[in-house]
PDB file of N, CA and C in Angstrom:
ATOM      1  N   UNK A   1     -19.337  43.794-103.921  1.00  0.00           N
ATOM      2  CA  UNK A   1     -18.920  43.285-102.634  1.00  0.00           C
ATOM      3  C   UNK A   1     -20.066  42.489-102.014  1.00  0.00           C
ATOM      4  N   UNK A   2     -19.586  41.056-101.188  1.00  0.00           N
ATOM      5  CA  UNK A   2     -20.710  40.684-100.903  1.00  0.00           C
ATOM      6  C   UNK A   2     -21.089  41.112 -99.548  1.00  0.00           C
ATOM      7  N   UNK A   3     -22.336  40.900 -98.938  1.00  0.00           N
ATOM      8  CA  UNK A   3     -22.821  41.239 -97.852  1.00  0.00           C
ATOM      9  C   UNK A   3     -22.980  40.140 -97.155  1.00  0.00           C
ATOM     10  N   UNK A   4     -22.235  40.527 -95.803  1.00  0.00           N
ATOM     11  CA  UNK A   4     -21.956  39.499 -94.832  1.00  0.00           C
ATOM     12  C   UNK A   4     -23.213  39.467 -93.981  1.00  0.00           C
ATOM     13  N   UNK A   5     -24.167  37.944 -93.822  1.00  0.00           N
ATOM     14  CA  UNK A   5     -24.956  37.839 -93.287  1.00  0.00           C
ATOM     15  C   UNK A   5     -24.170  36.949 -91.874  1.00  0.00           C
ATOM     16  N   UNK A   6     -25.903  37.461 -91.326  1.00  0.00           N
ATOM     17  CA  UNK A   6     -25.389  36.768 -89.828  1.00  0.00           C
ATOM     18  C   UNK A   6     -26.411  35.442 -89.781  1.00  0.00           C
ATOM     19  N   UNK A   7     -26.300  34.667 -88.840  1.00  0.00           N
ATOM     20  CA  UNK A   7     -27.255  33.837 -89.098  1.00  0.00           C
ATOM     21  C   UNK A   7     -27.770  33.718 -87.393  1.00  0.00           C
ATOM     22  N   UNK A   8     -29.291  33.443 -87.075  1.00  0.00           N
ATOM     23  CA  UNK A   8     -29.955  33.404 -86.083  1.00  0.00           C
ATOM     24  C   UNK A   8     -30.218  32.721 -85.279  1.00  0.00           C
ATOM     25  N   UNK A   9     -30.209  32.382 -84.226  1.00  0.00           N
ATOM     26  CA  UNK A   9     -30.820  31.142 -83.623  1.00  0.00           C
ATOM     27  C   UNK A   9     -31.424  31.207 -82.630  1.00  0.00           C
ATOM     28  N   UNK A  10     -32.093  30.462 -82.257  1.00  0.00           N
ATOM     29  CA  UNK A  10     -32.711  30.620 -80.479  1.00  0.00           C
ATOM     30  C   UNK A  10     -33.113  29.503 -79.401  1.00  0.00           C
ATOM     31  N   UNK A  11     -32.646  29.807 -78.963  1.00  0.00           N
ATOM     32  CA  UNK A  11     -32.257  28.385 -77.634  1.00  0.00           C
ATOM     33  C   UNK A  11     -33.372  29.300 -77.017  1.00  0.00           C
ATOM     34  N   UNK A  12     -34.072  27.814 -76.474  1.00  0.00           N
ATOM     35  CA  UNK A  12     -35.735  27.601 -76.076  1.00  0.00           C
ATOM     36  C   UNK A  12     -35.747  27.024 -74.898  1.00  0.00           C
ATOM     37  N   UNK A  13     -36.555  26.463 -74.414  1.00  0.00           N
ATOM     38  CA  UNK A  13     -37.030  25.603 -73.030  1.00  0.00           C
ATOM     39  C   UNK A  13     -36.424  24.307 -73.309  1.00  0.00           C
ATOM     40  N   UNK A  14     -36.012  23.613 -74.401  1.00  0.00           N
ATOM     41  CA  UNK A  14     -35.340  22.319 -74.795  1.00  0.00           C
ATOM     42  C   UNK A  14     -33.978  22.550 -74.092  1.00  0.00           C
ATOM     43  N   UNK A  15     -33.228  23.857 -74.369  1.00  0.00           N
ATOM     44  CA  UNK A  15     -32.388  23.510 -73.777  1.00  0.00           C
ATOM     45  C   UNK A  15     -31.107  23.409 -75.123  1.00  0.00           C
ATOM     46  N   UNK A  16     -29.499  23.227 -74.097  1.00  0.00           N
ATOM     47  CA  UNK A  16     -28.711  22.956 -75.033  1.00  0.00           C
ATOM     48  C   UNK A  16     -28.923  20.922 -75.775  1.00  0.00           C
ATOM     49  N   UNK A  17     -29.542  21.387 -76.515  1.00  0.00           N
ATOM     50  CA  UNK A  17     -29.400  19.665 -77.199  1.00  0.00           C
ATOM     51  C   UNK A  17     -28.562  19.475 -78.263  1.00  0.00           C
ATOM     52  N   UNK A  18     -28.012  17.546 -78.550  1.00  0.00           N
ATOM     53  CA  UNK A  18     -27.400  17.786 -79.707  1.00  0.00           C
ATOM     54  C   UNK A  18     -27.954  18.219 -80.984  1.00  0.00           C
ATOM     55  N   UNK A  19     -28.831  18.225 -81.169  1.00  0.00           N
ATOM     56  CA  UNK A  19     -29.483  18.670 -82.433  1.00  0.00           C
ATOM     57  C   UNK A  19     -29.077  19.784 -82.907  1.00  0.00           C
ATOM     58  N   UNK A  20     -29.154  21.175 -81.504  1.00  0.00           N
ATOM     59  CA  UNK A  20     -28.751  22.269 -81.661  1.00  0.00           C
ATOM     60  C   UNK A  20     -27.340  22.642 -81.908  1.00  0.00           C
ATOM     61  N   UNK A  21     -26.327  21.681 -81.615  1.00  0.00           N
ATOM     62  CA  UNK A  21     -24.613  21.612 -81.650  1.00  0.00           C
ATOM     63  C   UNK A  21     -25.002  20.916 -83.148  1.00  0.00           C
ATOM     64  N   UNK A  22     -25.640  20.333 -83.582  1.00  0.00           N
ATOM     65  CA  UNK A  22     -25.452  19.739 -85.052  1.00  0.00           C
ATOM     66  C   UNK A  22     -25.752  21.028 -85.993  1.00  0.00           C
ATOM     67  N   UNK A  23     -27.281  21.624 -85.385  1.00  0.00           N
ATOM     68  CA  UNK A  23     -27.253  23.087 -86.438  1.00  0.00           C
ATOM     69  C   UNK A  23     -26.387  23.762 -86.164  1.00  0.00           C
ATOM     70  N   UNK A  24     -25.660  24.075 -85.159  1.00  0.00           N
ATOM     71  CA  UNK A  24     -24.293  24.991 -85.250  1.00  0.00           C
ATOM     72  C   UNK A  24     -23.310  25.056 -86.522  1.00  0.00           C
ATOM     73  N   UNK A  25     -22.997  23.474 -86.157  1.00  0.00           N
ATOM     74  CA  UNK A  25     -21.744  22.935 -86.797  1.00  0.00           C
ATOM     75  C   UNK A  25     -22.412  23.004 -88.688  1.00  0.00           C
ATOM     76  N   UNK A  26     -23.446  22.779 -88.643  1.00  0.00           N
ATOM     77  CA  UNK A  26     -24.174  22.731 -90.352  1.00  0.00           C
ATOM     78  C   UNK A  26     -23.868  24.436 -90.680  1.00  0.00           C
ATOM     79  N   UNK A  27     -23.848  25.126 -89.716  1.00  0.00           N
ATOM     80  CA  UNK A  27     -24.221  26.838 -90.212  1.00  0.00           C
ATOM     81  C   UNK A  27     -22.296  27.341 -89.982  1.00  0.00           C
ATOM     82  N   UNK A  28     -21.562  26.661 -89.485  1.00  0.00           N
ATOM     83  CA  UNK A  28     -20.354  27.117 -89.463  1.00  0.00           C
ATOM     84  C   UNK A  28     -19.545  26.850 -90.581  1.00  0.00           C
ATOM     85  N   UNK A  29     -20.007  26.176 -91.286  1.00  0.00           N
ATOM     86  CA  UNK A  29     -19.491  25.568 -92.315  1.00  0.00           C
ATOM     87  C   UNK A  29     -19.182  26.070 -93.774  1.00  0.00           C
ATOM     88  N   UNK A  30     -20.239  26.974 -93.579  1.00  0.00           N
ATOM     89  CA  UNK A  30     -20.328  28.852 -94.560  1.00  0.00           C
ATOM     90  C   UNK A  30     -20.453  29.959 -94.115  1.00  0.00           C
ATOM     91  N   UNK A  31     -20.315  30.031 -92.428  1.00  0.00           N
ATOM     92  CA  UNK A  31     -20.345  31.142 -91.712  1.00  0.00           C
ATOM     93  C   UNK A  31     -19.448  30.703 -90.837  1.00  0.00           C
ATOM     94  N   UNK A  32     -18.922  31.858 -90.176  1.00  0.00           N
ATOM     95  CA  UNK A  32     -18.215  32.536 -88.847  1.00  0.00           C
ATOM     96  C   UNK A  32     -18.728  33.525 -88.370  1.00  0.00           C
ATOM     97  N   UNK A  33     -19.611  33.905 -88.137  1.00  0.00           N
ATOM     98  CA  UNK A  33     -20.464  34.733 -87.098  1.00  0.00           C
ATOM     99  C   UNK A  33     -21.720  33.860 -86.908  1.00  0.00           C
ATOM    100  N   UNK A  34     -22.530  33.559 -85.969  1.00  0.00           N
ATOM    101  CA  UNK A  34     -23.653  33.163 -85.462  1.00  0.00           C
ATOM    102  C   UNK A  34     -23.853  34.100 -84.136  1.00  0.00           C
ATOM    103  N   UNK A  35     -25.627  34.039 -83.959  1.00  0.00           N
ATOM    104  CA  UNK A  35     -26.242  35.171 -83.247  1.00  0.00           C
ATOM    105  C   UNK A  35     -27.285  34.079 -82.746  1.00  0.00           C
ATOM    106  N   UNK A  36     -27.173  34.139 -81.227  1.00  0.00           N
ATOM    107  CA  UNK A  36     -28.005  32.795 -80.543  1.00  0.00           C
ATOM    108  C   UNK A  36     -28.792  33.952 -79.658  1.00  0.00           C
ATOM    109  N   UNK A  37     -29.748  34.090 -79.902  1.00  0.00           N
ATOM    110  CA  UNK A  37     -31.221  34.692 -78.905  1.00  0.00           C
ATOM    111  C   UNK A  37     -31.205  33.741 -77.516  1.00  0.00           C
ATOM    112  N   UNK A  38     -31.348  33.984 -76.214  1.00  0.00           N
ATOM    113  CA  UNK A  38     -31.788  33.019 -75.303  1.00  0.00           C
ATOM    114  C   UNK A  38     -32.766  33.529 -74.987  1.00  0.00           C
ATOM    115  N   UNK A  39     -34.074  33.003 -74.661  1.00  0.00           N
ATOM    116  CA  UNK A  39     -35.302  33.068 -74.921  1.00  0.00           C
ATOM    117  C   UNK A  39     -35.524  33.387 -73.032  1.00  0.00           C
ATOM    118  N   UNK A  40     -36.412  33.077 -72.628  1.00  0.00           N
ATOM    119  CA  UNK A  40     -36.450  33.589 -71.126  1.00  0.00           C
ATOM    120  C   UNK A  40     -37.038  32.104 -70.636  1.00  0.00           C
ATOM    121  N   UNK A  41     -37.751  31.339 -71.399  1.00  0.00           N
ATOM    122  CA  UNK A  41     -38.145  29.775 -70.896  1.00  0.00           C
ATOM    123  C   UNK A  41     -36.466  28.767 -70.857  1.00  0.00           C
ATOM    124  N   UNK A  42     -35.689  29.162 -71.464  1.00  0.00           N
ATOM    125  CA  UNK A  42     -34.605  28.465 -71.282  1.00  0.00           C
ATOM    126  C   UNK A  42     -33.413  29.302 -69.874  1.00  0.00           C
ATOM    127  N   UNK A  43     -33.171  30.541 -69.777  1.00  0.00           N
ATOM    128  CA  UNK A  43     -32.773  30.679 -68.628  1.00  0.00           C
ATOM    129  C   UNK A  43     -33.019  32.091 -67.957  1.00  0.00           C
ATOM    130  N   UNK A  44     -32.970  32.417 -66.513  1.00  0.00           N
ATOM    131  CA  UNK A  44     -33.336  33.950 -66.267  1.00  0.00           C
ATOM    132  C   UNK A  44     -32.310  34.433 -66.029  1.00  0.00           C
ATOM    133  N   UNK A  45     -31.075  33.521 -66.063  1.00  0.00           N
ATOM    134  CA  UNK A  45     -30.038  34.028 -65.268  1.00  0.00           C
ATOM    135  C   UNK A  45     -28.708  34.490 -66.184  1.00  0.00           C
ATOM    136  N   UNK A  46     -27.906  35.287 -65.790  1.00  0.00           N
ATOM    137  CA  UNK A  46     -27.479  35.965 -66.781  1.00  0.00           C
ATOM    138  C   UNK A  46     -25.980  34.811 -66.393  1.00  0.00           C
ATOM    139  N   UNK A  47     -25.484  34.505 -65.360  1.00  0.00           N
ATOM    140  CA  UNK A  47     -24.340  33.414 -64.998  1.00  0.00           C
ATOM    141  C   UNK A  47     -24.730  32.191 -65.590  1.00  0.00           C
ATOM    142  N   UNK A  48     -25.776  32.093 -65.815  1.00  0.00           N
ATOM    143  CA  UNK A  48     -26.102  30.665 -66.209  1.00  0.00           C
ATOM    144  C   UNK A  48     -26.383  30.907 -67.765  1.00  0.00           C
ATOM    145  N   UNK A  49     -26.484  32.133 -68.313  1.00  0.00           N
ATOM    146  CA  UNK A  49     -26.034  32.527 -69.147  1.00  0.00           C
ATOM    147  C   UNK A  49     -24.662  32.110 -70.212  1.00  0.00           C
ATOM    148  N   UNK A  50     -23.761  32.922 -69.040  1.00  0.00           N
ATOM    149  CA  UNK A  50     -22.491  32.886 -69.858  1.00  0.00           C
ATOM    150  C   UNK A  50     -22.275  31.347 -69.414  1.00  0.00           C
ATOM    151  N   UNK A  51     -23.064  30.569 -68.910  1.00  0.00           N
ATOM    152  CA  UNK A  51     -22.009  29.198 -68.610  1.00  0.00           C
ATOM    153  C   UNK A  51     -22.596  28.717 -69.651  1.00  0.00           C
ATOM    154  N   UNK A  52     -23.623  28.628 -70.166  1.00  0.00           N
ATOM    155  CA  UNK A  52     -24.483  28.327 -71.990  1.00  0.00           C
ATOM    156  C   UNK A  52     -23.525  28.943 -72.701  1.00  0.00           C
ATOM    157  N   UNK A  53     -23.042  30.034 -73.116  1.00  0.00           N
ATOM    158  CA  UNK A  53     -21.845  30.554 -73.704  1.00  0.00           C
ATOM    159  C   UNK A  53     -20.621  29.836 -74.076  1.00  0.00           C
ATOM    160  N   UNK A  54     -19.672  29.371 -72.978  1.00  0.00           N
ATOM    161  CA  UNK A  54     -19.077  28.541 -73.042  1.00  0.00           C
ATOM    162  C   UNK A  54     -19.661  26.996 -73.572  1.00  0.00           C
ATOM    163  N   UNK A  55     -20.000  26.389 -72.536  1.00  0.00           N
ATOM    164  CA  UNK A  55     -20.029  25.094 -72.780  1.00  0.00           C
ATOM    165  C   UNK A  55     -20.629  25.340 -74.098  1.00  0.00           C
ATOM    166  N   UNK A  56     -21.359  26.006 -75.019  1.00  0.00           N
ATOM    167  CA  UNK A  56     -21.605  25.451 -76.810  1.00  0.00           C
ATOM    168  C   UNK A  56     -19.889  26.241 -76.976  1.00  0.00           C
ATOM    169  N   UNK A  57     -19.181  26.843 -76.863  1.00  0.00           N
ATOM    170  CA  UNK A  57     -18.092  26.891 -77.446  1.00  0.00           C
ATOM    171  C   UNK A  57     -17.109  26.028 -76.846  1.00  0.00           C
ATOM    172  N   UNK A  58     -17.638  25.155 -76.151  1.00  0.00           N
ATOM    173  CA  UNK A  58     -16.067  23.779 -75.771  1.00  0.00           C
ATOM    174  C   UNK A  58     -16.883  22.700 -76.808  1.00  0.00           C
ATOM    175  N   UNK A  59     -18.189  22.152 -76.881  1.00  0.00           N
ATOM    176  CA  UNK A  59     -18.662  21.562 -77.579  1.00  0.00           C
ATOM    177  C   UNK A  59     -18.586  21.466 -79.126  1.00  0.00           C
ATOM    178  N   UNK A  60     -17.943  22.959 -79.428  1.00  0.00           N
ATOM    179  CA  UNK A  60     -18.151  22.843 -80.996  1.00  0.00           C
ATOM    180  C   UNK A  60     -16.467  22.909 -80.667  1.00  0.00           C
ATOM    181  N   UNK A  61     -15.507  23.358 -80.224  1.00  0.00           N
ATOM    182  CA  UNK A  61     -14.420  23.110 -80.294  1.00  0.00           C
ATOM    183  C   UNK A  61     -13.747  21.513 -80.044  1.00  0.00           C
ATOM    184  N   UNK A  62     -14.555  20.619 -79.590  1.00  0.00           N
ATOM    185  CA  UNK A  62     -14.175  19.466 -79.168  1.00  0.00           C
ATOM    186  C   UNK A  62     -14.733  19.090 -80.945  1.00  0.00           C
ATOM    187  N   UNK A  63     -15.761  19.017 -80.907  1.00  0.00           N
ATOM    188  CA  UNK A  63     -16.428  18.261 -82.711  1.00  0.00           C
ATOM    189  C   UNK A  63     -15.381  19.362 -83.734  1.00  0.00           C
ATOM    190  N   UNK A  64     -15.154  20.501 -83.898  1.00  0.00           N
ATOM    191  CA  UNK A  64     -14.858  20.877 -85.252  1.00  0.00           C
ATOM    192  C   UNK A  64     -13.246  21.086 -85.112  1.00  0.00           C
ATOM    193  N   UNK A  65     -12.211  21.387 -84.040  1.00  0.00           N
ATOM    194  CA  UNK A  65     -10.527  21.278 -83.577  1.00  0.00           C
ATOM    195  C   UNK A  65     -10.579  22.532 -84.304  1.00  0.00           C
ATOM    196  N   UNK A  66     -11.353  23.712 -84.210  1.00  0.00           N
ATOM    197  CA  UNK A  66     -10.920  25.057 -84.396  1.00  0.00           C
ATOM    198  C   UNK A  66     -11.280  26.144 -83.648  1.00  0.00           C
ATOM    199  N   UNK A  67     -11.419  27.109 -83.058  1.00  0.00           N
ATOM    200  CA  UNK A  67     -11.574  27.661 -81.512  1.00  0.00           C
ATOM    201  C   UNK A  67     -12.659  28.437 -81.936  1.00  0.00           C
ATOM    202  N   UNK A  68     -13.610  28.409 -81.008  1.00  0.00           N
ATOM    203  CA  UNK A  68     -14.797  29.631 -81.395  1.00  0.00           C
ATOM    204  C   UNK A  68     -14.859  29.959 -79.998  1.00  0.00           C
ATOM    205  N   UNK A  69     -15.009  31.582 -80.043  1.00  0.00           N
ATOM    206  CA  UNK A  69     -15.434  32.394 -79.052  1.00  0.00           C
ATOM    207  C   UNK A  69     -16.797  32.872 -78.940  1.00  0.00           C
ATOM    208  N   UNK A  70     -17.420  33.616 -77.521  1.00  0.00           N
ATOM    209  CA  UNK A  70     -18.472  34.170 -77.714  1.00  0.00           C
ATOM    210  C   UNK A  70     -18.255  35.166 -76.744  1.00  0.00           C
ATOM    211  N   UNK A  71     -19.293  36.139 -77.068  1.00  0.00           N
ATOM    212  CA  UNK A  71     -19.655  37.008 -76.475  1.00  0.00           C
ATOM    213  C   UNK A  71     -21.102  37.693 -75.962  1.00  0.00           C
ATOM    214  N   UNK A  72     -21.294  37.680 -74.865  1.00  0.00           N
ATOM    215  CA  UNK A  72     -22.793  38.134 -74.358  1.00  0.00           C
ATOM    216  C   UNK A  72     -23.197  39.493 -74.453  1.00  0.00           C
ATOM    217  N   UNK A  73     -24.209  40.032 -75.245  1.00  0.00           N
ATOM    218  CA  UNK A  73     -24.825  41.164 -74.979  1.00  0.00           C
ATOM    219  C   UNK A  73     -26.461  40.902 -74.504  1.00  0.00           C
ATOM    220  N   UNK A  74     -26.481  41.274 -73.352  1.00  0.00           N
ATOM    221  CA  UNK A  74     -27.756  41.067 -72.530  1.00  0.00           C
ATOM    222  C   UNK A  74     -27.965  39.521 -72.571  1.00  0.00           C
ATOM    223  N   UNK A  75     -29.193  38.637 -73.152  1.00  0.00           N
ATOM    224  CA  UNK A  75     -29.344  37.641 -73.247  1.00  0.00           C
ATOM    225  C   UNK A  75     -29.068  37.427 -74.531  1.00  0.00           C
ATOM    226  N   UNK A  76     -28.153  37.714 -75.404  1.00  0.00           N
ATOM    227  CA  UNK A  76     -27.851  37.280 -76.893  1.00  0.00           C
ATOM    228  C   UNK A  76     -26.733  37.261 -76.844  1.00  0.00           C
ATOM    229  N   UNK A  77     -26.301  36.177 -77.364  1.00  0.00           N
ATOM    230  CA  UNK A  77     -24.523  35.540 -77.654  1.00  0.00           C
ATOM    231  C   UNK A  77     -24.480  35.493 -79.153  1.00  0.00           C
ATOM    232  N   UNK A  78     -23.148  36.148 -79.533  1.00  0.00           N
ATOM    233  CA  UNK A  78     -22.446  35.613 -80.709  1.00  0.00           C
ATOM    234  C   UNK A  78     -21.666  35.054 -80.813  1.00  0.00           C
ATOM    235  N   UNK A  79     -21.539  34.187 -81.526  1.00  0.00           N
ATOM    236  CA  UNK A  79     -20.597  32.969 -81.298  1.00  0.00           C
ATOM    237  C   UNK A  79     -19.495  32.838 -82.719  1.00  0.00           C
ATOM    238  N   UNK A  80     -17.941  33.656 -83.064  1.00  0.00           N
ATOM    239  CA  UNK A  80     -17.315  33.657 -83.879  1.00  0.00           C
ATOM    240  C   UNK A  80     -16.457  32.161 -83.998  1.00  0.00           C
ATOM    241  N   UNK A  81     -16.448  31.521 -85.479  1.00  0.00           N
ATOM    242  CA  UNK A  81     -15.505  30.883 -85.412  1.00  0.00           C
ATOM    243  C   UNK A  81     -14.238  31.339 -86.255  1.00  0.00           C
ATOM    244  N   UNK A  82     -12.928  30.906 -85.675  1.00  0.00           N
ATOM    245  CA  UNK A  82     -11.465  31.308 -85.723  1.00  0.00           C
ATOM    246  C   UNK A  82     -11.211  30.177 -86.960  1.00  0.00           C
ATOM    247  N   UNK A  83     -10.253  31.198 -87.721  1.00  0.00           N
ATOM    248  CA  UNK A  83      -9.830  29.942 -88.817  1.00  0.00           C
ATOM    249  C   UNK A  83      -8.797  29.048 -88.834  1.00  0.00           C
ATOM    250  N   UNK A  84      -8.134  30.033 -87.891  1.00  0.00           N
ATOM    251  CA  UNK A  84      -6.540  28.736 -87.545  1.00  0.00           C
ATOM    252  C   UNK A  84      -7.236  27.808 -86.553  1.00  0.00           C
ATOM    253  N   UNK A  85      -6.152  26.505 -86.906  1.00  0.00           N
ATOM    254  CA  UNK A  85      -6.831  25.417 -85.675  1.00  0.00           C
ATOM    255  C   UNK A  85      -5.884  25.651 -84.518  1.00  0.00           C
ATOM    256  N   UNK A  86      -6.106  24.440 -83.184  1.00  0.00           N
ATOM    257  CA  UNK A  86      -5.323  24.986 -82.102  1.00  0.00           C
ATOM    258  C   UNK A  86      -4.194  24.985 -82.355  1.00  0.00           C
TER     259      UNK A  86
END
């Protein structure tokens, strides 16, 4: 059986950039789970938080037309993508 890895990331003081929606979309492509660290130079706030949450999941739903969700634990989001499209 294989073992399902997760894959890591961490949003920094840069911020949401496209670069970072391009490594998304490169790591979704053999995965559906991603694990995004938010670092404390990028935000303190836990609302401004989940609004980073969303907006990378309207962003990758606008580029890839298949729905990904997330979910916040403390300052770490996972971000699942869905296999049916809309």
């Amino acid at each position: 059986m294989a073992k399902s890895t997760i894959v890591n990331f961490q949003l920094g003081k840069a911020g949401l950039t496209e670069s970072f929606i391009d490594s998304l979309l490169k790591t979704f492509k053999n995965h559906e789970l991603v694990k995004v660290s938010i670092l404390k130079s990028c935000c303190r706030d836990r609302q401004e938080a989940k609004n980073l949450a969303l907006e990378i999941c309207q962003k990758l739903e606008k580029l890839e037309n298949k729905r990904f969700t997330s979910r916040l634990v403390g300052y770490t989001m996972f971000i699942r993508k869905w296999r049916k499209k809309f």
